[in-house]
C-alpha atoms as a PDB file:
ATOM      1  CA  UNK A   1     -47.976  17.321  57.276  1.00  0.00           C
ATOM      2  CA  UNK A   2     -48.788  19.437  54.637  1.00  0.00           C
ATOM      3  CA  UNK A   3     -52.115  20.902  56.368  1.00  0.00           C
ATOM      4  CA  UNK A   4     -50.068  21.376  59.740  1.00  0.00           C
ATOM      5  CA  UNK A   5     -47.747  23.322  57.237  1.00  0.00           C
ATOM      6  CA  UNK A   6     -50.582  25.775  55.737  1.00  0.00           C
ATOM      7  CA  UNK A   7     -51.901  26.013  59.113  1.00  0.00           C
ATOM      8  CA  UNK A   8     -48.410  27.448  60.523  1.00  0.00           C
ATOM      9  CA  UNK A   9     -47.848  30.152  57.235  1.00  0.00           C
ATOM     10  CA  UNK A  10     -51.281  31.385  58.549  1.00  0.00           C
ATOM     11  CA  UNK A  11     -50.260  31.511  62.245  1.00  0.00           C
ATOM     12  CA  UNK A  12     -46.817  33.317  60.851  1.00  0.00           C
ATOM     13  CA  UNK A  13     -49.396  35.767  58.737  1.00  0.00           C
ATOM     14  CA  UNK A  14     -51.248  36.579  61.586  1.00  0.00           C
ATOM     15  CA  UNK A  15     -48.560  36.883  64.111  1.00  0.00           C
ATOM     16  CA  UNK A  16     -47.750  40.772  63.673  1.00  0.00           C
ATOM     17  CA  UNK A  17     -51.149  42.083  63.777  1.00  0.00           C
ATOM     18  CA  UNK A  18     -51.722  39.536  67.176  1.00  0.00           C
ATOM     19  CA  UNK A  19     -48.236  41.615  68.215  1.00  0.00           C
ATOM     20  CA  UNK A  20     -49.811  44.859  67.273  1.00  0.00           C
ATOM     21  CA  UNK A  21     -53.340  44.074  68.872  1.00  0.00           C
ATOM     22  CA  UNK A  22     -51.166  42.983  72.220  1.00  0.00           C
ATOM     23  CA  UNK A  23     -48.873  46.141  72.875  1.00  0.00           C
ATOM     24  CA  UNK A  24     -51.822  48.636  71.379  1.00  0.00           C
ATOM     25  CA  UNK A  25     -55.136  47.110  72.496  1.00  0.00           C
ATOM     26  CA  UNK A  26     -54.599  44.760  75.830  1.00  0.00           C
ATOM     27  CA  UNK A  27     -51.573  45.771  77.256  1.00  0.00           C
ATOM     28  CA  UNK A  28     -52.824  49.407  77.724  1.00  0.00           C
ATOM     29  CA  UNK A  29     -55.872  48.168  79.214  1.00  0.00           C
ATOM     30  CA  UNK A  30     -53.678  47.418  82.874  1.00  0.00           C
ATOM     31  CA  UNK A  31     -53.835  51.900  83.084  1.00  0.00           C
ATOM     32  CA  UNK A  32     -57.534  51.540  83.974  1.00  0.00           C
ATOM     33  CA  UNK A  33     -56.608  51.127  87.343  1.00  0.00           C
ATOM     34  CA  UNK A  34     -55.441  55.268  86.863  1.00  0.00           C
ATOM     35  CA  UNK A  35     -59.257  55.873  87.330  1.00  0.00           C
ATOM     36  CA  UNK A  36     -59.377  54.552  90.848  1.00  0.00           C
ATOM     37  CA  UNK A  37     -56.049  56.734  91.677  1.00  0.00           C
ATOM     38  CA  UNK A  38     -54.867  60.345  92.557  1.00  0.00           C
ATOM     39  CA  UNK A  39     -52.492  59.565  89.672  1.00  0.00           C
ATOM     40  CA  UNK A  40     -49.231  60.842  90.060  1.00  0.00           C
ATOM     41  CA  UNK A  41     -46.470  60.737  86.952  1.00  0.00           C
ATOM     42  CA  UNK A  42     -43.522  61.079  89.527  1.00  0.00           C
ATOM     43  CA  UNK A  43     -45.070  58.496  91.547  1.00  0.00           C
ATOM     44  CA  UNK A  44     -46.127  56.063  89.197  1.00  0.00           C
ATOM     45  CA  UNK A  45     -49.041  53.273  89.170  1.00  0.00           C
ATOM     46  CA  UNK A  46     -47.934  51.494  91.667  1.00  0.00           C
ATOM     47  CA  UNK A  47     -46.813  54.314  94.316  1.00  0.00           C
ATOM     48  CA  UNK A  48     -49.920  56.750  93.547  1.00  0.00           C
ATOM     49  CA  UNK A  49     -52.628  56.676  96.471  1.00  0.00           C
ATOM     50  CA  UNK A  50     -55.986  54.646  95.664  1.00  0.00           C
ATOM     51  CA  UNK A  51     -59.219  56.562  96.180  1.00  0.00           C
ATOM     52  CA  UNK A  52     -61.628  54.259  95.171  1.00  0.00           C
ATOM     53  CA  UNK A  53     -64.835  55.314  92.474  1.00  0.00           C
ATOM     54  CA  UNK A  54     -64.033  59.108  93.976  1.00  0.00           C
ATOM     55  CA  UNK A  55     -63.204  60.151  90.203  1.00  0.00           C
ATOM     56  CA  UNK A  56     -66.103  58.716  89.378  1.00  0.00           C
ATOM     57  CA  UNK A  57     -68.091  60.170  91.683  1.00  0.00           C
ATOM     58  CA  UNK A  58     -66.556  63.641  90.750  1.00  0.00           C
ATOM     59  CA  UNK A  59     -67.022  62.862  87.134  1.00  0.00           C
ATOM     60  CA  UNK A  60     -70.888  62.599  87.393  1.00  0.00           C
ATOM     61  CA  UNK A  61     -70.929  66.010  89.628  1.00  0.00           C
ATOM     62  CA  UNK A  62     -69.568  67.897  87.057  1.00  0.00           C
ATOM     63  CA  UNK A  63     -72.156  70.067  84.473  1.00  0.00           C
ATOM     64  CA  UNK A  64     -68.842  69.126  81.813  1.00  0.00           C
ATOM     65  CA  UNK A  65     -69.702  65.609  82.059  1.00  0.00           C
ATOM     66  CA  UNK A  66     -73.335  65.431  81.240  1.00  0.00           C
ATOM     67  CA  UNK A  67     -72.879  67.949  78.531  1.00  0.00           C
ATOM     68  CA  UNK A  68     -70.197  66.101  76.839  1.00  0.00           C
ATOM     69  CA  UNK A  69     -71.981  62.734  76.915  1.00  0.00           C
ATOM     70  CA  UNK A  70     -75.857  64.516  75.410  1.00  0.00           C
ATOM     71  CA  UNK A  71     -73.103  66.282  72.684  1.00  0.00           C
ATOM     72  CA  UNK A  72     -71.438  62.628  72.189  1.00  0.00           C
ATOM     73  CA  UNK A  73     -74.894  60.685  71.697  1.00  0.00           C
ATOM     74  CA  UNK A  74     -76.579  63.557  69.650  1.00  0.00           C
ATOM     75  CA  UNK A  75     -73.941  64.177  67.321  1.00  0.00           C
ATOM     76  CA  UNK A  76     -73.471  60.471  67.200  1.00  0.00           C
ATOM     77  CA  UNK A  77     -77.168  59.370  66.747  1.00  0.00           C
ATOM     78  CA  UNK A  78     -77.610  61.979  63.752  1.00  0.00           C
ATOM     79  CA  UNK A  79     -74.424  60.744  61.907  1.00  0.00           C
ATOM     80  CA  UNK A  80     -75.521  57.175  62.367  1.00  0.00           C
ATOM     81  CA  UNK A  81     -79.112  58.086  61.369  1.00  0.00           C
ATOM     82  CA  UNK A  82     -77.964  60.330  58.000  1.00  0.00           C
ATOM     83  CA  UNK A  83     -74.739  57.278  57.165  1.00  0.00           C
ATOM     84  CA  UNK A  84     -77.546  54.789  56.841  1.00  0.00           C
ATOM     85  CA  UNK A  85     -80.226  57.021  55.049  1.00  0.00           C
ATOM     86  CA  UNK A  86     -78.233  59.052  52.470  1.00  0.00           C
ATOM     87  CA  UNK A  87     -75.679  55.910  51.549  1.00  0.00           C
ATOM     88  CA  UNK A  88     -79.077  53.931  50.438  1.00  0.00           C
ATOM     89  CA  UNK A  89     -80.643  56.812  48.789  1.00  0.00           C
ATOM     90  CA  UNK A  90     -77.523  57.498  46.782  1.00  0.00           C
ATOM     91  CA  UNK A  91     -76.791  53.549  46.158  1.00  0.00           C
ATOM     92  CA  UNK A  92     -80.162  53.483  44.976  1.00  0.00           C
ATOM     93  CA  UNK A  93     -79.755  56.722  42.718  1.00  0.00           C
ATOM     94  CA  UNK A  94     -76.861  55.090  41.155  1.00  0.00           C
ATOM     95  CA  UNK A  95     -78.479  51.628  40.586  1.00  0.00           C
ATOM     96  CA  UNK A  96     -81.074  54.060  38.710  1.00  0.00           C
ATOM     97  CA  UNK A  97     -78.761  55.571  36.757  1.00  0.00           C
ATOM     98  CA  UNK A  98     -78.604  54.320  32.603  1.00  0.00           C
ATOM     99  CA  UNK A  99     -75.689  56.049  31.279  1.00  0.00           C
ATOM    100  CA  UNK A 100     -72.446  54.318  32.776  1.00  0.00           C
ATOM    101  CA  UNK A 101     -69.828  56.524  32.378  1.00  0.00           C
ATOM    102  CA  UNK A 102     -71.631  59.647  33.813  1.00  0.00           C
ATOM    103  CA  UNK A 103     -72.229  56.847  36.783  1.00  0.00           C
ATOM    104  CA  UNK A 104     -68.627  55.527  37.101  1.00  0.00           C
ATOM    105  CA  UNK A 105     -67.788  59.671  37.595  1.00  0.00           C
ATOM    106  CA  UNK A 106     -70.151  60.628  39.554  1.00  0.00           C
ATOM    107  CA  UNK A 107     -68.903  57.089  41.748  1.00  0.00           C
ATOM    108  CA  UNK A 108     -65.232  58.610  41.711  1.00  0.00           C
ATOM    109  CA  UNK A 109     -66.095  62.183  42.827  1.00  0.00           C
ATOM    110  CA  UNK A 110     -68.488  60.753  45.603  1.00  0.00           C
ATOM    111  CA  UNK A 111     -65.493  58.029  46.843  1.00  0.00           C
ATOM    112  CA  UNK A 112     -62.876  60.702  46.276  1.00  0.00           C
ATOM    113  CA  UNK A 113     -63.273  62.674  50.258  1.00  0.00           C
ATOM    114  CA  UNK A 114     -63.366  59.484  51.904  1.00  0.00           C
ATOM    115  CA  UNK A 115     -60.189  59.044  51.474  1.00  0.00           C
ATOM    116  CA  UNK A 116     -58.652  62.326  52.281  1.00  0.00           C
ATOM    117  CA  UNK A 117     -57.733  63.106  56.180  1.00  0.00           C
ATOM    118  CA  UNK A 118     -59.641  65.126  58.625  1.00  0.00           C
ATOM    119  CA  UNK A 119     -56.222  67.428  58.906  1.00  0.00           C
ATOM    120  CA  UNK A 120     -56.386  68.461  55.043  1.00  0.00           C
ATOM    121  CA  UNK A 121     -60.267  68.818  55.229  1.00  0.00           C
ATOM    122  CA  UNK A 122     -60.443  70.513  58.345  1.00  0.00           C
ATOM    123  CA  UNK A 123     -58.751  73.801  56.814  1.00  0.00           C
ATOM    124  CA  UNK A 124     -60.683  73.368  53.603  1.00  0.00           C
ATOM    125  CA  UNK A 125     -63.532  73.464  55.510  1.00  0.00           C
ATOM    126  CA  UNK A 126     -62.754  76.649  57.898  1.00  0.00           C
ATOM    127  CA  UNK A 127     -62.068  78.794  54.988  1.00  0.00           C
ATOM    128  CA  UNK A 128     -65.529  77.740  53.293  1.00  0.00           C
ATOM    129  CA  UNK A 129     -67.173  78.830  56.322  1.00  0.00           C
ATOM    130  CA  UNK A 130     -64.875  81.551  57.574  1.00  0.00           C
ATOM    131  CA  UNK A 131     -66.682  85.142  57.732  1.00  0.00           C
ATOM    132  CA  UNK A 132     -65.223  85.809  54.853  1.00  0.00           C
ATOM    133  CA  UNK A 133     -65.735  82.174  53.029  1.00  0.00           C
ATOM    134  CA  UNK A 134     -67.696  80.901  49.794  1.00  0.00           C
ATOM    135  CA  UNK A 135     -70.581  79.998  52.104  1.00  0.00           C
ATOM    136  CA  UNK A 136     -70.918  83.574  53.750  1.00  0.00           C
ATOM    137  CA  UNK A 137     -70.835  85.373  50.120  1.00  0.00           C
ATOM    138  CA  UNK A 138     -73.537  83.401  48.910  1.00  0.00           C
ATOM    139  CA  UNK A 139     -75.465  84.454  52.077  1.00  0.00           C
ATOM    140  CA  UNK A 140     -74.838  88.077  51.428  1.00  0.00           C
ATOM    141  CA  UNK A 141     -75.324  87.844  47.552  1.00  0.00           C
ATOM    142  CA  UNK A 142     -78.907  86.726  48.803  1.00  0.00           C
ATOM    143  CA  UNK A 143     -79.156  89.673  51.125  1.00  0.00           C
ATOM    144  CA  UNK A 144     -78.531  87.568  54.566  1.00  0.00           C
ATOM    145  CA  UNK A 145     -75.515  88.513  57.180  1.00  0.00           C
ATOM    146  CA  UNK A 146     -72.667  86.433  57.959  1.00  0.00           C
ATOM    147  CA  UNK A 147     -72.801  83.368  59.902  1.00  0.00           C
ATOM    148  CA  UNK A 148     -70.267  82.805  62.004  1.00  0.00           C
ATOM    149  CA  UNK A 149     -70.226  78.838  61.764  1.00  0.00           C
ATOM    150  CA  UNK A 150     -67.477  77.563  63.754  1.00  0.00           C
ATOM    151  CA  UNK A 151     -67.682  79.983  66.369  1.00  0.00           C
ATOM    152  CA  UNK A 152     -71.862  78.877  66.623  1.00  0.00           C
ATOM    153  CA  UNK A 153     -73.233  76.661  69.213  1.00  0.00           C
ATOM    154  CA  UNK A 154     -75.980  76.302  67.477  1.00  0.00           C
ATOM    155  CA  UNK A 155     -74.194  75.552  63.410  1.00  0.00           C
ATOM    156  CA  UNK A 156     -71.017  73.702  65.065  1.00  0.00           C
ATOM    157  CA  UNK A 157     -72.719  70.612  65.438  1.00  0.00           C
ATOM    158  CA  UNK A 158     -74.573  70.777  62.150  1.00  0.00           C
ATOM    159  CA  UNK A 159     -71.222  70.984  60.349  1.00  0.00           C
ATOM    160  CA  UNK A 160     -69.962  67.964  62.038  1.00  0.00           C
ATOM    161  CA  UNK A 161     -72.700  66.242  61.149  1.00  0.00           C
ATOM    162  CA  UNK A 162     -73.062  67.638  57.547  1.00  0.00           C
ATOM    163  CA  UNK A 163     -69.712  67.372  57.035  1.00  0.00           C
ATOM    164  CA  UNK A 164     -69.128  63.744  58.145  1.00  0.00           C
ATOM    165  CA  UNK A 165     -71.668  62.379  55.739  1.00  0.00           C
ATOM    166  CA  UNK A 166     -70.456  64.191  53.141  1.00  0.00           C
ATOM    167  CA  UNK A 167     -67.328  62.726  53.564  1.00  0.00           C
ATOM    168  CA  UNK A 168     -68.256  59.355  54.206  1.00  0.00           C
ATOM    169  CA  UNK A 169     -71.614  58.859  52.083  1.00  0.00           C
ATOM    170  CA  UNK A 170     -70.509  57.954  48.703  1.00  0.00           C
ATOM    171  CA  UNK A 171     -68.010  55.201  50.205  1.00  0.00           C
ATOM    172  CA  UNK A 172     -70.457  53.944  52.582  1.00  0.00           C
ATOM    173  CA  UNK A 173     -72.786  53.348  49.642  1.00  0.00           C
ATOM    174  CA  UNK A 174     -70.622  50.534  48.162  1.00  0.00           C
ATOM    175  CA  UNK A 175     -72.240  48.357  50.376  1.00  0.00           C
ATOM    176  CA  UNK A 176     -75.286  49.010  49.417  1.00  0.00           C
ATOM    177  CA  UNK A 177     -74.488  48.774  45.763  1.00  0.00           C
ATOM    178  CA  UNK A 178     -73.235  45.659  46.202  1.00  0.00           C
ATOM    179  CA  UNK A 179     -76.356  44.263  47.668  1.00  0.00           C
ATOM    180  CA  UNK A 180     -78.181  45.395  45.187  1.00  0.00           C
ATOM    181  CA  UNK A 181     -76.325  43.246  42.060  1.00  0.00           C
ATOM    182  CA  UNK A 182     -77.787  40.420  44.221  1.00  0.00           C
ATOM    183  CA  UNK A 183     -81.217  40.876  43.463  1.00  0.00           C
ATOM    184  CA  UNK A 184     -82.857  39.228  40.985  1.00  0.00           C
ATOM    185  CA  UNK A 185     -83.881  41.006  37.510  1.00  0.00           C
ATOM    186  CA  UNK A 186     -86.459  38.489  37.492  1.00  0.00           C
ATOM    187  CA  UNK A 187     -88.304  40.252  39.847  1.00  0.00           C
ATOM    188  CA  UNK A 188     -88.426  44.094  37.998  1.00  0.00           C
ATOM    189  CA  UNK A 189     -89.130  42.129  34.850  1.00  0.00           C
ATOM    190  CA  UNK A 190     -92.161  40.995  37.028  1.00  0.00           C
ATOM    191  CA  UNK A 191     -93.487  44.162  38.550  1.00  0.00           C
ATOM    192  CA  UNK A 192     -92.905  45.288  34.897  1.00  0.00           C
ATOM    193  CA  UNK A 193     -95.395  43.128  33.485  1.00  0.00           C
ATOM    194  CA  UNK A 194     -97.517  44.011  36.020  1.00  0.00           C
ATOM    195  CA  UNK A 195     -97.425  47.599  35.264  1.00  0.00           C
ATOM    196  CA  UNK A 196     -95.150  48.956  37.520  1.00  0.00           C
ATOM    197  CA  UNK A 197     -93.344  52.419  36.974  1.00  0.00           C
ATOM    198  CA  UNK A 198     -89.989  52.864  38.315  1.00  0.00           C
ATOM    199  CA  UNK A 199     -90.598  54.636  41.643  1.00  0.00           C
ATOM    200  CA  UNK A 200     -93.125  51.033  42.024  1.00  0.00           C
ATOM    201  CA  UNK A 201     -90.449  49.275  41.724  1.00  0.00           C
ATOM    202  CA  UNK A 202     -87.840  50.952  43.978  1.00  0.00           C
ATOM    203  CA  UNK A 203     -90.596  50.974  46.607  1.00  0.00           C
ATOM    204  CA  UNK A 204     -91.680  47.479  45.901  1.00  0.00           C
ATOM    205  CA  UNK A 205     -88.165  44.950  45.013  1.00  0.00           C
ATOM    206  CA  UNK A 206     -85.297  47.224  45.397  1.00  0.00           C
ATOM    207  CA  UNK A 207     -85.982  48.566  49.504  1.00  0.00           C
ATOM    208  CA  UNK A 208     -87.103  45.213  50.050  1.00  0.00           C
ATOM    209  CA  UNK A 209     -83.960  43.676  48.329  1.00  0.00           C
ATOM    210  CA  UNK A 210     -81.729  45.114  50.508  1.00  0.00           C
ATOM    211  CA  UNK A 211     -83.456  45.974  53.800  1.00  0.00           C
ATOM    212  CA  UNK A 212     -81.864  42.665  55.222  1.00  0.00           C
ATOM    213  CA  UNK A 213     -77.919  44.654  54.673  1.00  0.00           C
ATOM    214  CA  UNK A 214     -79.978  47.949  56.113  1.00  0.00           C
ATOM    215  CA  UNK A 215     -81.118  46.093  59.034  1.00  0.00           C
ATOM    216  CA  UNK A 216     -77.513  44.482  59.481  1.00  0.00           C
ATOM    217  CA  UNK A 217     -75.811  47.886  59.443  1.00  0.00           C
ATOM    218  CA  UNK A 218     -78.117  49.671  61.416  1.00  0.00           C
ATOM    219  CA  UNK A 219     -77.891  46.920  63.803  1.00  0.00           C
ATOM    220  CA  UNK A 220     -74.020  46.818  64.242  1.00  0.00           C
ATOM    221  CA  UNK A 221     -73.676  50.356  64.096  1.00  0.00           C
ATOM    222  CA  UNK A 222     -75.552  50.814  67.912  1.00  0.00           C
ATOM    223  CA  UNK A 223     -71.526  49.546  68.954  1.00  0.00           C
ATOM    224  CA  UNK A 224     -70.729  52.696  67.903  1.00  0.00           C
ATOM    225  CA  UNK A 225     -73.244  54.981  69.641  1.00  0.00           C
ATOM    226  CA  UNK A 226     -70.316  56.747  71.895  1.00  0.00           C
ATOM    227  CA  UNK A 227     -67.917  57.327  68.953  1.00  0.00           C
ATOM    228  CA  UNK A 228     -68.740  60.822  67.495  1.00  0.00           C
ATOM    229  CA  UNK A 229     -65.150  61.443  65.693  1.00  0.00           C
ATOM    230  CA  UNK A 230     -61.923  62.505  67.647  1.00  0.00           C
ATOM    231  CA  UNK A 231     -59.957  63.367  64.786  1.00  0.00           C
ATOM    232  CA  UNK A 232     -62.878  65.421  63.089  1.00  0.00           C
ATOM    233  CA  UNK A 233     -63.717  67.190  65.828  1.00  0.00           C
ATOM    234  CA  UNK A 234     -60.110  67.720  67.300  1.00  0.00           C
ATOM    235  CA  UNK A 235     -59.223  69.244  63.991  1.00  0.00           C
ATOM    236  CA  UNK A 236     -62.214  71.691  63.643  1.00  0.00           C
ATOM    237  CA  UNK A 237     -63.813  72.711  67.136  1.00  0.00           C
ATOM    238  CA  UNK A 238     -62.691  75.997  69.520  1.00  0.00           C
ATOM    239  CA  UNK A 239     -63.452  76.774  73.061  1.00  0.00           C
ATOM    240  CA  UNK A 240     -66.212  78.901  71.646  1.00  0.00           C
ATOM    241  CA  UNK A 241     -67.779  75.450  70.642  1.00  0.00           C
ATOM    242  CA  UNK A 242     -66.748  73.664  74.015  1.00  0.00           C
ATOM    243  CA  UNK A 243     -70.907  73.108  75.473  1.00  0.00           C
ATOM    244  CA  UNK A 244     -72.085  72.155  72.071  1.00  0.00           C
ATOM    245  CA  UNK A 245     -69.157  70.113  70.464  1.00  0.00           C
ATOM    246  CA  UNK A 246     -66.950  68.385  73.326  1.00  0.00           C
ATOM    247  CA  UNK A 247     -67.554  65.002  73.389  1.00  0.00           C
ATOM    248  CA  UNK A 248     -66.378  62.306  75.352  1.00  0.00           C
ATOM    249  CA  UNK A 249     -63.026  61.754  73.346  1.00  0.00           C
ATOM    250  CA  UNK A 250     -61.586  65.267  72.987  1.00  0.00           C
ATOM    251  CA  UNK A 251     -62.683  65.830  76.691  1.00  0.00           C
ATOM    252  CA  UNK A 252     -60.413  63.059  77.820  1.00  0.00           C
ATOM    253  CA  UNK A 253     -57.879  64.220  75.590  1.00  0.00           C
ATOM    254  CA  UNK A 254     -58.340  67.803  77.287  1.00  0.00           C
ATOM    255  CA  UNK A 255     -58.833  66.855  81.137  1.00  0.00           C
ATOM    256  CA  UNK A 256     -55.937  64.248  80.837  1.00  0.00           C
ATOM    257  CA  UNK A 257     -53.205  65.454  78.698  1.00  0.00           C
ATOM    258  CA  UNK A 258     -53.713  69.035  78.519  1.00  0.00           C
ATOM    259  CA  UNK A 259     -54.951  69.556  82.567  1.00  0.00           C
ATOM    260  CA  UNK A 260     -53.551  66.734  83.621  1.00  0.00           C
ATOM    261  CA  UNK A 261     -56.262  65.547  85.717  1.00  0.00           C
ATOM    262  CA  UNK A 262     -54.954  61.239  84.347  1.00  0.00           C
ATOM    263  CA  UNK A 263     -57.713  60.420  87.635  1.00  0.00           C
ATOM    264  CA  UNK A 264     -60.642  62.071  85.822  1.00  0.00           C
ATOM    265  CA  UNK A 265     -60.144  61.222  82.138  1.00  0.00           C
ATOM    266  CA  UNK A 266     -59.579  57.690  83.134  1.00  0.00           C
ATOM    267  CA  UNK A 267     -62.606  57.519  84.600  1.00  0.00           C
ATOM    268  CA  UNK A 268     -64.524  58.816  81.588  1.00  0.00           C
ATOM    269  CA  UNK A 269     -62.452  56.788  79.246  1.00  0.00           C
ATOM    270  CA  UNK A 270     -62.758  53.685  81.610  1.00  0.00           C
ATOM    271  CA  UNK A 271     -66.727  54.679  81.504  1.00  0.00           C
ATOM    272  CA  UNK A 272     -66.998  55.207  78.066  1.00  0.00           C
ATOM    273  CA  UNK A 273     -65.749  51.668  77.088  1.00  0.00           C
ATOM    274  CA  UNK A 274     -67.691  49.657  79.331  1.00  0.00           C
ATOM    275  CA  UNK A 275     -70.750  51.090  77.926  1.00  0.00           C
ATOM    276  CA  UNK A 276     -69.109  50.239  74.491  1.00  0.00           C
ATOM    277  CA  UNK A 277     -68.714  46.901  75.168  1.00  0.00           C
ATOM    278  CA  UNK A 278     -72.447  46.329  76.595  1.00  0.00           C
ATOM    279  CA  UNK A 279     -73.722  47.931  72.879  1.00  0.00           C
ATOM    280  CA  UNK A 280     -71.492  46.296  71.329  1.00  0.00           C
ATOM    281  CA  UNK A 281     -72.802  42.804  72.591  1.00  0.00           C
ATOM    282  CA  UNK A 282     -76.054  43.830  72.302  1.00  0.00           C
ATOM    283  CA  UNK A 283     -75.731  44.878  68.758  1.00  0.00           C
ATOM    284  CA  UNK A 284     -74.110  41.688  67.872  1.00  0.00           C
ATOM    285  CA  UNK A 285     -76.853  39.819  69.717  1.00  0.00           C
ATOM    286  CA  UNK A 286     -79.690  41.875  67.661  1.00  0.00           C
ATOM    287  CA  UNK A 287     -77.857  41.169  64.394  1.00  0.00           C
ATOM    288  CA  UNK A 288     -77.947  37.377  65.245  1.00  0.00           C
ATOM    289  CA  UNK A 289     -81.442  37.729  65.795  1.00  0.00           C
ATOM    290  CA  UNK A 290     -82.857  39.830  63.270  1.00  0.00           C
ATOM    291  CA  UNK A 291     -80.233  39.491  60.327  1.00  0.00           C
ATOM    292  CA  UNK A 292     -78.797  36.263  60.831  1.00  0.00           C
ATOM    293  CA  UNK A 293     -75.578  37.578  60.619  1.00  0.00           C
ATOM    294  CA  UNK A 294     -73.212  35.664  63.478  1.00  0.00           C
ATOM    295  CA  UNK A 295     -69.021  35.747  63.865  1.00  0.00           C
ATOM    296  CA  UNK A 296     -68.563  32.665  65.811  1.00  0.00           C
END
């Protein structure tokens, strides 16, 4: 009786996000069938005419389409790549580091944008790189011209990337800190007494140490291959920056709700989460494999 009663306080716990995860995550899921319509508000789902895989078929005709999914994987791929490298090299840094309360502040200032919103750092960010910006006087005060970042095709996507691991480096590194507390002090004592300098034994215990948690992240993070950062990009891009920093999110966002064309940015949405789901498994199946790392 009194298991069967813990059992039901978790159920009761768990019941409002189950609620949440039902109207938010599954019950939106019946729209897909929008991407085999000529959608219609006025008419509805169920009155709208079906046209079969035409907005598919239209989707993968248009130059918009191929351009938004190279800009989605590229600017994906580099923050992946530069979220697993710099978190490490920074955790590592820090592990380094002998003098604990410059550490703990340098920890707090590194934490600190994570938790600030894309909206607030957005404008921080388009003054700093405006023409007439911190970044552009230091450019000039070194005898260059301006650059006009956020109107570039070829420095738009380098801020999103820069700026994203800025943002999200320092936090990202707590996992990496914590694997490192797990390895044993045993083993630098060791490569100590065997002469070892420090840069010996960074290359020799502490990689080693924690390449299983590398492998694990880099591993779970091919899910998220085709998620480059609505709300960054949203809050930052222009139509000057449309070919190089569209992706597949604000595109949807664009075709469907601004153009109105439901048909079309169903179709990439609908597109765009079936390829999800196939890295997703994957990833999981590679993490079983090659980190032992396993959900059910």
């Amino acid at each position: 009786m009194r298991r069967q009663k813990d059992i039901l306080q978790y159920h009761i716990m768990l019941f409002p996000g189950m609620v949440f995860l039902l109207i938010f995550s599954i019950l939106p899921l019946f729209g897909t069938v929008i991407a085999f319509q000529d959608f219609i508000p006025a008419k509805g789902i169920w009155h709208s005419n079906w046209v079969g895989f035409d907005n598919f078929t239209y989707m993968f005709q248009l130059d918009d389409s191929k351009q938004i999914f190279f800009n989605t994987l590229y600017i994906s791929l580099m923050k992946i790549i530069l979220n697993l490298l710099i978190p490490v090299a920074a955790a590592i840094l820090l592990h380094e580091l002998l003098f604990l309360k410059l550490k703990r502040w340098i920890q707090t200032i590194i934490y600190f944008p994570h938790f600030m919103s894309w909206v607030i750092l957005a404008g921080i960010l388009s003054d700093m790189l405006s023409a007439n910006g911190i970044f552009n006087h230091i450019i000039q005060w070194f005898g260059g011209e301006p650059i006009l970042f956020m109107g570039s095709n070829f420095w738009f996507p380098l801020v999103i990337i820069g700026s994203d691991v800025w943002k999200e480096f320092g936090f990202n590194a707590i996992i990496f800190l914590a694997a490192l507390t797990a390895i044993n002090p045993a083993l630098y004592e060791a490569a100590e007494i065997d002469g070892a300098n420090r840069m010996r034994k960074i290359w020799s215990v502490t990689l080693p140490g924690i390449m299983p948690t590398i492998v694990l992240i880099a591993t779970l993070n091919i899910g998220q291959v085709l998620n480059a950062g609505f709300e960054q990009i949203l809050n930052l891009y222009s139509p000057l920056v449309y070919s190089s920093g569209d992706i597949i999110d604000t595109y949807v966002y664009r075709v469907g709700l601004l153009e109105s064309q439901y048909g079309l940015a169903t179709a990439v949405g609908s597109l765009k989460s079936f390829i999800g789901f196939v890295l997703i498994f994957i990833s999981y199946r590679l993490a079983a494999k090659y980190a032992n790392y396993r959900i059910f």
